[in-house]
Protein backbone atom coordinates (compact mmCIF):
# COMPACT_ATOMS: atom_id res chain seq x y z
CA UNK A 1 -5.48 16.69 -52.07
CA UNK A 2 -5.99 13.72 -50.04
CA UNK A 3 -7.87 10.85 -51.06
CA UNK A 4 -11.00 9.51 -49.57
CA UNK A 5 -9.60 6.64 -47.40
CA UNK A 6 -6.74 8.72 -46.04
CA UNK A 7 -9.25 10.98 -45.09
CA UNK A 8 -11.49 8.24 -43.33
CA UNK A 9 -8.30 6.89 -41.63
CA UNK A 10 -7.68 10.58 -40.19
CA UNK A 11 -11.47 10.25 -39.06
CA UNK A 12 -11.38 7.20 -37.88
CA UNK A 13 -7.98 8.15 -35.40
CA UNK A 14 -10.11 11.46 -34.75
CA UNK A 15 -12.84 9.15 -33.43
CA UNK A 16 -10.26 6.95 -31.40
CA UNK A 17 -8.78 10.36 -29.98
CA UNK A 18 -12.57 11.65 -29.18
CA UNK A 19 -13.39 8.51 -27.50
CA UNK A 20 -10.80 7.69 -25.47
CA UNK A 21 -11.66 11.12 -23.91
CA UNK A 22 -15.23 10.66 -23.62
CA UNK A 23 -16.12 13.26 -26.13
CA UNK A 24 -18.60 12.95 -29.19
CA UNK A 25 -16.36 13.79 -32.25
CA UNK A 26 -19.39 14.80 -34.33
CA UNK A 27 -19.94 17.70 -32.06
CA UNK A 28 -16.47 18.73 -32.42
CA UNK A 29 -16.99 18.72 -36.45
CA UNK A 30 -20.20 20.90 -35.99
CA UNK A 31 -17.73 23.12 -34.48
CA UNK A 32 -15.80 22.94 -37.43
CA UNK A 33 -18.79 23.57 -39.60
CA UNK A 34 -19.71 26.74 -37.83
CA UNK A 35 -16.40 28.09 -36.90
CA UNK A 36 -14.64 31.18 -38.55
CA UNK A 37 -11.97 30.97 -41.20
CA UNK A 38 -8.86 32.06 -38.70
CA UNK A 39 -6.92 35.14 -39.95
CA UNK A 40 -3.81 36.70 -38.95
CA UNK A 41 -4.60 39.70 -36.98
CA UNK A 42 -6.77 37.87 -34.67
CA UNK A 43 -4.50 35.42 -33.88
CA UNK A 44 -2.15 37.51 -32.67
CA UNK A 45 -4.89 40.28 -31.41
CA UNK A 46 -2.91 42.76 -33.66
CA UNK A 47 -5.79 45.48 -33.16
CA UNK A 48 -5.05 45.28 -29.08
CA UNK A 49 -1.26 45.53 -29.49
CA UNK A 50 -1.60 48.06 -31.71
CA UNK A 51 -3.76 49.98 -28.70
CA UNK A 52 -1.23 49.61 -26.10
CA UNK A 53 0.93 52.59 -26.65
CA UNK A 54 -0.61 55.43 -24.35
CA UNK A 55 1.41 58.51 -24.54
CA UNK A 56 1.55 60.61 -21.07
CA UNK A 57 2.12 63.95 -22.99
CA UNK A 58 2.23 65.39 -26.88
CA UNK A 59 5.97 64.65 -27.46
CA UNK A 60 6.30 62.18 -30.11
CA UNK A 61 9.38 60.37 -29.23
CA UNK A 62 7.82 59.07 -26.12
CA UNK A 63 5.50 56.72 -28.24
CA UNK A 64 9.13 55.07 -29.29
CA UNK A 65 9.98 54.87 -25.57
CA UNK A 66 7.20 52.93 -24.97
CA UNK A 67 7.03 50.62 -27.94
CA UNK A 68 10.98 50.09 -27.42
CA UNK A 69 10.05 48.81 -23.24
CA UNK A 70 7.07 47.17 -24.55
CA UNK A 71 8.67 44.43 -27.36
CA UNK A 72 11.62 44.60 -24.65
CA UNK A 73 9.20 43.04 -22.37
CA UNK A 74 8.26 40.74 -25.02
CA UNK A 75 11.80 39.18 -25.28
CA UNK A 76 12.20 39.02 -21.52
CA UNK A 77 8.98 36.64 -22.07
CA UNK A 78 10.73 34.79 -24.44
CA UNK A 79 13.47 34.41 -22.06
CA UNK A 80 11.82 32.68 -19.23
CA UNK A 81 10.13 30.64 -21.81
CA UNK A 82 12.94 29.26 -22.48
CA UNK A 83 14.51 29.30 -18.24
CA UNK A 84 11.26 27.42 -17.58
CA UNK A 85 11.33 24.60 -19.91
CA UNK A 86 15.24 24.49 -18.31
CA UNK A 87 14.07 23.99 -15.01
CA UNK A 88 11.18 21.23 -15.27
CA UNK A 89 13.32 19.46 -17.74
CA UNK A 90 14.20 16.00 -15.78
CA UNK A 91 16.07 14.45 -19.09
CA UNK A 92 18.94 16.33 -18.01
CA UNK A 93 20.07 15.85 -21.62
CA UNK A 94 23.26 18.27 -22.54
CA UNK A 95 21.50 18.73 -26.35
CA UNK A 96 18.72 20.39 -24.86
CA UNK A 97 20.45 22.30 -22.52
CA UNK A 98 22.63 23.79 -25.23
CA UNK A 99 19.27 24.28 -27.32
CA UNK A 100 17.89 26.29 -25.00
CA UNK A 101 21.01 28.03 -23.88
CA UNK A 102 21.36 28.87 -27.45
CA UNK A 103 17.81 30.45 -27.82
CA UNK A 104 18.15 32.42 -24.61
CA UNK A 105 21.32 33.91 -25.96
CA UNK A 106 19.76 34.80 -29.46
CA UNK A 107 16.99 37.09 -27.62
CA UNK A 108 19.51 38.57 -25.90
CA UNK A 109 21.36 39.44 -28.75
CA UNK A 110 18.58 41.00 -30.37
CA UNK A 111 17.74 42.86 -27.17
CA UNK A 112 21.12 44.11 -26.66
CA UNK A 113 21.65 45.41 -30.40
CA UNK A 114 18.08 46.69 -30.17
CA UNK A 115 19.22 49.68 -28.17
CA UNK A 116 20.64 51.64 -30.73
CA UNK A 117 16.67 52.48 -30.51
CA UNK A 118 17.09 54.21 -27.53
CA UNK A 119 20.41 55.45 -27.81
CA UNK A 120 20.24 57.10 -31.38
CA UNK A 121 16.47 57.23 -31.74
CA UNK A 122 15.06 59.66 -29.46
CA UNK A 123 15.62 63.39 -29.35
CA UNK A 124 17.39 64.37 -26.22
CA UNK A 125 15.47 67.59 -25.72
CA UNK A 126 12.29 65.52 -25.96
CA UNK A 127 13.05 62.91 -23.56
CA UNK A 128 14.26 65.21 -20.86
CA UNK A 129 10.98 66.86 -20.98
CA UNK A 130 8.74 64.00 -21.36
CA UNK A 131 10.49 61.83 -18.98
CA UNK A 132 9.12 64.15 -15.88
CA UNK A 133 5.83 62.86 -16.89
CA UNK A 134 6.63 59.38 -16.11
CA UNK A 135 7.16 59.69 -12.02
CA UNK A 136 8.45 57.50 -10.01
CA UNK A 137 8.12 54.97 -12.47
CA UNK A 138 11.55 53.22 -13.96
CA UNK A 139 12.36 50.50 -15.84
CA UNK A 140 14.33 49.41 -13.23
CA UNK A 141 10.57 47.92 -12.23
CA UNK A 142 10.87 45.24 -14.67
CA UNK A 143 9.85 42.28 -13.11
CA UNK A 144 10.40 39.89 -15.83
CA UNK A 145 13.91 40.79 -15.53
CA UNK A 146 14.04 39.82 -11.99
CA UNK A 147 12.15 36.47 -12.42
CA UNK A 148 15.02 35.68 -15.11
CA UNK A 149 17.75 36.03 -13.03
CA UNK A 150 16.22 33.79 -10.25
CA UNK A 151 15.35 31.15 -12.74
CA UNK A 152 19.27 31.72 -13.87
CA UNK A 153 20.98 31.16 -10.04
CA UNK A 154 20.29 31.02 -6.47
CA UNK A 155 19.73 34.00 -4.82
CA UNK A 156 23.10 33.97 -2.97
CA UNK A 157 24.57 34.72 -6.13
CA UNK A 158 22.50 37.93 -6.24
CA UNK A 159 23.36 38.94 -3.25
CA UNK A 160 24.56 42.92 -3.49
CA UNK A 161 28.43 41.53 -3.81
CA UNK A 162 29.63 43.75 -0.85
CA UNK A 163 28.07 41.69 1.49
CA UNK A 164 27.97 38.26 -0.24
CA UNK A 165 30.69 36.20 1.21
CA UNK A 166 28.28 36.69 4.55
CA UNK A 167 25.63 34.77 3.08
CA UNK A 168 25.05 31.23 1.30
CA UNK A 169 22.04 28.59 0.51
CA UNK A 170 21.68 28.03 4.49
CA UNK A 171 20.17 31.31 4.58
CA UNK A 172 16.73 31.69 4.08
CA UNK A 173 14.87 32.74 1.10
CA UNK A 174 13.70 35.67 2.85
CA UNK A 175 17.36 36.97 3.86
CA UNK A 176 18.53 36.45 0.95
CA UNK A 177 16.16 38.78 -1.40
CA UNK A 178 16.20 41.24 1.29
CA UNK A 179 20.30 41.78 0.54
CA UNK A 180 19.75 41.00 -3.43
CA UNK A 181 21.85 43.52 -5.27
CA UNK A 182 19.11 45.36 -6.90
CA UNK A 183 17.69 46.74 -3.79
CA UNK A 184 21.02 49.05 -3.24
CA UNK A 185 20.05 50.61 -6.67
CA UNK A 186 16.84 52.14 -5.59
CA UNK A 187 17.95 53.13 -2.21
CA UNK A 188 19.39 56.43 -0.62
CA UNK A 189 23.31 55.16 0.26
CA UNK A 190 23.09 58.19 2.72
CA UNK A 191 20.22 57.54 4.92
CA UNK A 192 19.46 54.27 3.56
CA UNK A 193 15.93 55.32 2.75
CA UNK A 194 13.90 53.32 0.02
CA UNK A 195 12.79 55.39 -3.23
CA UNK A 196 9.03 55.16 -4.15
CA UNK A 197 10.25 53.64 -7.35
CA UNK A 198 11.42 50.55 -4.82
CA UNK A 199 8.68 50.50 -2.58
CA UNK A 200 6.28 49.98 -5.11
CA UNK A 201 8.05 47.32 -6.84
CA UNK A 202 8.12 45.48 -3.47
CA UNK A 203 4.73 45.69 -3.14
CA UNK A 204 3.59 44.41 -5.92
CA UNK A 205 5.89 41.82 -6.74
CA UNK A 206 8.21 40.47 -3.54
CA UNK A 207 5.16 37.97 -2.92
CA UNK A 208 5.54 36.24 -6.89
CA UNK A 209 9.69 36.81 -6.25
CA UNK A 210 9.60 34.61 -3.13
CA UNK A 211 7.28 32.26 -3.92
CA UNK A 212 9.31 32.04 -7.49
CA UNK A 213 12.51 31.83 -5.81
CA UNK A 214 11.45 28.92 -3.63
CA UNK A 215 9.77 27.16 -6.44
CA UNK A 216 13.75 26.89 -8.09
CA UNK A 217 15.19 26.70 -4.58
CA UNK A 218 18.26 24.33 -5.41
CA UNK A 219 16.96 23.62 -9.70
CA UNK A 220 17.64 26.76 -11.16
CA UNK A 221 19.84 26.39 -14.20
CA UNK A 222 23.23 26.76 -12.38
CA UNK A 223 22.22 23.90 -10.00
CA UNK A 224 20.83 21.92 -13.42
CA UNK A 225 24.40 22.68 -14.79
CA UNK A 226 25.96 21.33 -11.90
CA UNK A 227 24.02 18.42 -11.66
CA UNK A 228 24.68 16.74 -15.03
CA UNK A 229 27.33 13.89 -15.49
CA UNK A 230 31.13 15.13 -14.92
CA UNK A 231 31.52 14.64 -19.36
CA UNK A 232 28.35 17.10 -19.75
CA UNK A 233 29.80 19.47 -17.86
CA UNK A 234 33.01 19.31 -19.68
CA UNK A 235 31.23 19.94 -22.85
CA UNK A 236 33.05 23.13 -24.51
CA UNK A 237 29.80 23.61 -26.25
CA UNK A 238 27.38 24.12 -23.19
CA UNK A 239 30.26 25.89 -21.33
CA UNK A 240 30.69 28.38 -24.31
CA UNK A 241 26.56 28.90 -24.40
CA UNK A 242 26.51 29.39 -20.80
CA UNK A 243 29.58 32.03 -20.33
CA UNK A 244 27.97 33.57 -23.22
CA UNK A 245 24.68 33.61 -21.54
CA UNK A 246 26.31 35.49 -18.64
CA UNK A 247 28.17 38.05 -20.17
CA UNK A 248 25.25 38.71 -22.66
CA UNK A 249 22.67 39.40 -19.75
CA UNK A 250 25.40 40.86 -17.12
CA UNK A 251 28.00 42.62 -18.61
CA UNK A 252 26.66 43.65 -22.50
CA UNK A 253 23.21 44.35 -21.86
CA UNK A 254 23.53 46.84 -18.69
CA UNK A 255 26.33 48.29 -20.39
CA UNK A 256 24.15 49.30 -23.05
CA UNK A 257 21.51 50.53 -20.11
CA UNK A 258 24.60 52.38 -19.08
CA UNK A 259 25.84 53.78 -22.63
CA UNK A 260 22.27 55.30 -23.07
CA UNK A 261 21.65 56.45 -19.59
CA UNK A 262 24.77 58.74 -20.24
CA UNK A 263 23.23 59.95 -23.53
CA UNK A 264 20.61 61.06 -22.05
CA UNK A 265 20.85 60.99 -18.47
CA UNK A 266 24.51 63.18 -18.05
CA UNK A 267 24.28 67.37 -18.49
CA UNK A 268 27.32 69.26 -19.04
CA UNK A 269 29.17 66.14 -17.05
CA UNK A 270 26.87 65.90 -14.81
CA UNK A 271 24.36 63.13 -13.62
CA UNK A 272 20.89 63.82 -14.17
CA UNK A 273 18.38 61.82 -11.73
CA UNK A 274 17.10 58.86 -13.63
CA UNK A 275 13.17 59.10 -13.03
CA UNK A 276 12.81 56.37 -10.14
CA UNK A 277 15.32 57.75 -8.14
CA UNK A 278 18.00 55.10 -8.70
CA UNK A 279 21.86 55.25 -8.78
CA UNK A 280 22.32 54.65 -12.27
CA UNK A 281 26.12 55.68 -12.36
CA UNK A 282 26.62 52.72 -9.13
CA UNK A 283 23.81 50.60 -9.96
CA UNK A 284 24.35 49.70 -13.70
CA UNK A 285 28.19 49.16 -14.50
CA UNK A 286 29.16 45.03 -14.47
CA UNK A 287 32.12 45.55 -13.12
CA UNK A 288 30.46 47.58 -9.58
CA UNK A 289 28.08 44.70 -9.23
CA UNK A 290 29.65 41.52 -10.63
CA UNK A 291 26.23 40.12 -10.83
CA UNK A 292 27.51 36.29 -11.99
CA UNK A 293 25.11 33.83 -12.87
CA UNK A 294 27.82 30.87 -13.19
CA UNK A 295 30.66 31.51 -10.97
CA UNK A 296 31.76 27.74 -11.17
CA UNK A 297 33.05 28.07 -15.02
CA UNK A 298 35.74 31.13 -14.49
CA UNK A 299 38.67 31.53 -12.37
CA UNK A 300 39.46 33.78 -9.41
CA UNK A 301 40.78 36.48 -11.60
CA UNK A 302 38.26 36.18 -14.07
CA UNK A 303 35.55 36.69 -11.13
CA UNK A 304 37.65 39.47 -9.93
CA UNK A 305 38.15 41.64 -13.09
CA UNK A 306 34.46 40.82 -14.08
CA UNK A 307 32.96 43.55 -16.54
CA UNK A 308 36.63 45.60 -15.88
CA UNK A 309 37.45 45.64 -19.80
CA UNK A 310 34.15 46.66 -20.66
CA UNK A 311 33.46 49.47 -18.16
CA UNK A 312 36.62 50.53 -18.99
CA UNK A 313 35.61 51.50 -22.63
CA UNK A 314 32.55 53.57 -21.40
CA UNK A 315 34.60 55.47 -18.95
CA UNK A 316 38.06 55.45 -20.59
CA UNK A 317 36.80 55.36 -24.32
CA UNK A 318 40.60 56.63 -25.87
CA UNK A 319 42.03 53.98 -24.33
């Protein structure tokens, strides 16, 4: 319990505060006076979160499907919390930039050992049924996901990496998410024909991915990293956080995509479609799209054997 003059010297700073903004504090403390005691559930809105799961049919495995994208989507948020206090950070101060490193990599972690939900805790037979009620969409549509790997590198770096030696920061922002790997994942290799999975992505969200991309246009946090001193750059510490950062969000965590698309999506050795339309099998393994977020911290043969160990176990598992 305070006493009464430390609570008159709190007033008398809330008074200071009130004034210097040209507001009467005695109004505020009516507030105060009239306001509801706060409680838990409507702080966070529990009763709406709680709402948002909308099955499509009776099957009640699809409820986890949902929840499991849904606190996914959560994380991802979580993510570019973190990416955006990265980029607007002018400090340039290597503790924070292993601080937030370090945070980015803990949701990650949780996200990527969070998929023993979906790889052990749906019924086959269930998803393969319910899933045809989810047409065209895919969570290959995740957004979020997008935004954080433009806040991570420049978008020659996401190039699809069949045709990325042909392109670099001169080209424009445009041309360069045009050719961004993703696209190829979502389109017919055949007769190069967009799915309706990818068209609708586009159209809702290629306006907010250029205009994002040319918000970070030379300070995403690859060009932060390689604008710091030549001794912060050195650091073993932020190096460590950074390769950890890549292999967690482009090698382990489509890998697990991968590991539970061939649960479920693979019949007696044979693909099933996934429900956008997209090439899982050539879409999803590291080591096809060497998708690279910090190419300046590993060698040649490191960038050319990228993901190789670790596709090797899903494909090769007795070796």
């Amino acid at each position: 319990m305070k006493s009464k003059e430390e609570i008159q010297q709190q007033i008398s700073k809330l008074e200071d505060k009130y004034k210097d903004s040209g507001q009467d504090l005695s109004s505020y403390l009516d507030g105060l006076l009239y306001e509801r005691y706060l409680t838990y559930w409507d702080y966070i809105h529990l009763d709406t979160l709680l709402s948002l799961q909308i099955p499509k049919t009776h099957f009640p495995d699809e409820e986890i499907f949902i929840m499991y994208h849904q606190i996914t989507e959560l994380y991802f948020k979580l993510i570019l919390h973190e990416q955006k206090q990265l980029v607007d950070d002018k400090t340039q101060d290597v503790v924070f930039f292993i601080e937030k490193a370090n945070r980015i990599n803990s949701y990650f972690k949780v996200l990527i050992s969070s998929f023993g939900v979906m790889i052990t805790g749906m019924q086959r037979e269930q998803f393969l049924q319910f899933r045809m009620a989810l047409l065209p969409a895919s969570g290959f549509q995740s957004a979020q996901y997008r935004m954080i790997e433009m806040y991570a590198t420049p978008l020659e770096n996401l190039v699809h990496h069949t045709e990325r030696n042909s392109f670099s920061a001169e080209n424009s922002i445009e041309d360069l998410y045009e050719n961004i790997y993703w696209k190829k994942g979502a389109t017919d290799t055949t007769t190069g024909e967009k799915t309706l999975t990818l068209k609708q992505f586009e159209y809702r969200y290629t306006p907010r991915f250029i205009r994002i991309a040319k918000q970070v246009e030379k300070n995403t946090i690859y060009h932060k990293y390689l604008q710091l001193p030549t001794e912060d750059r050195e650091n073993e510490v932020l190096i460590k956080a950074l390769k950890e950062l890549d292999i967690n969000a482009n090698v382990n965590w489509p890998l697990m995509h991968l590991g539970s698309a061939y649960k479920y999506l693979s019949k007696d050795k044979k693909p099933v479609d996934a429900t956008g339309g997209t090439n899982w099998k050539e879409y999803l393994p590291p080591s096809f799209q060497k998708v690279i977020f910090f190419p300046e911290l590993y060698s040649k043969d490191e960038l050319n054997d990228w993901g190789k160990q670790w596709i090797d176990h899903i494909f090769n598992p007795e070796k």
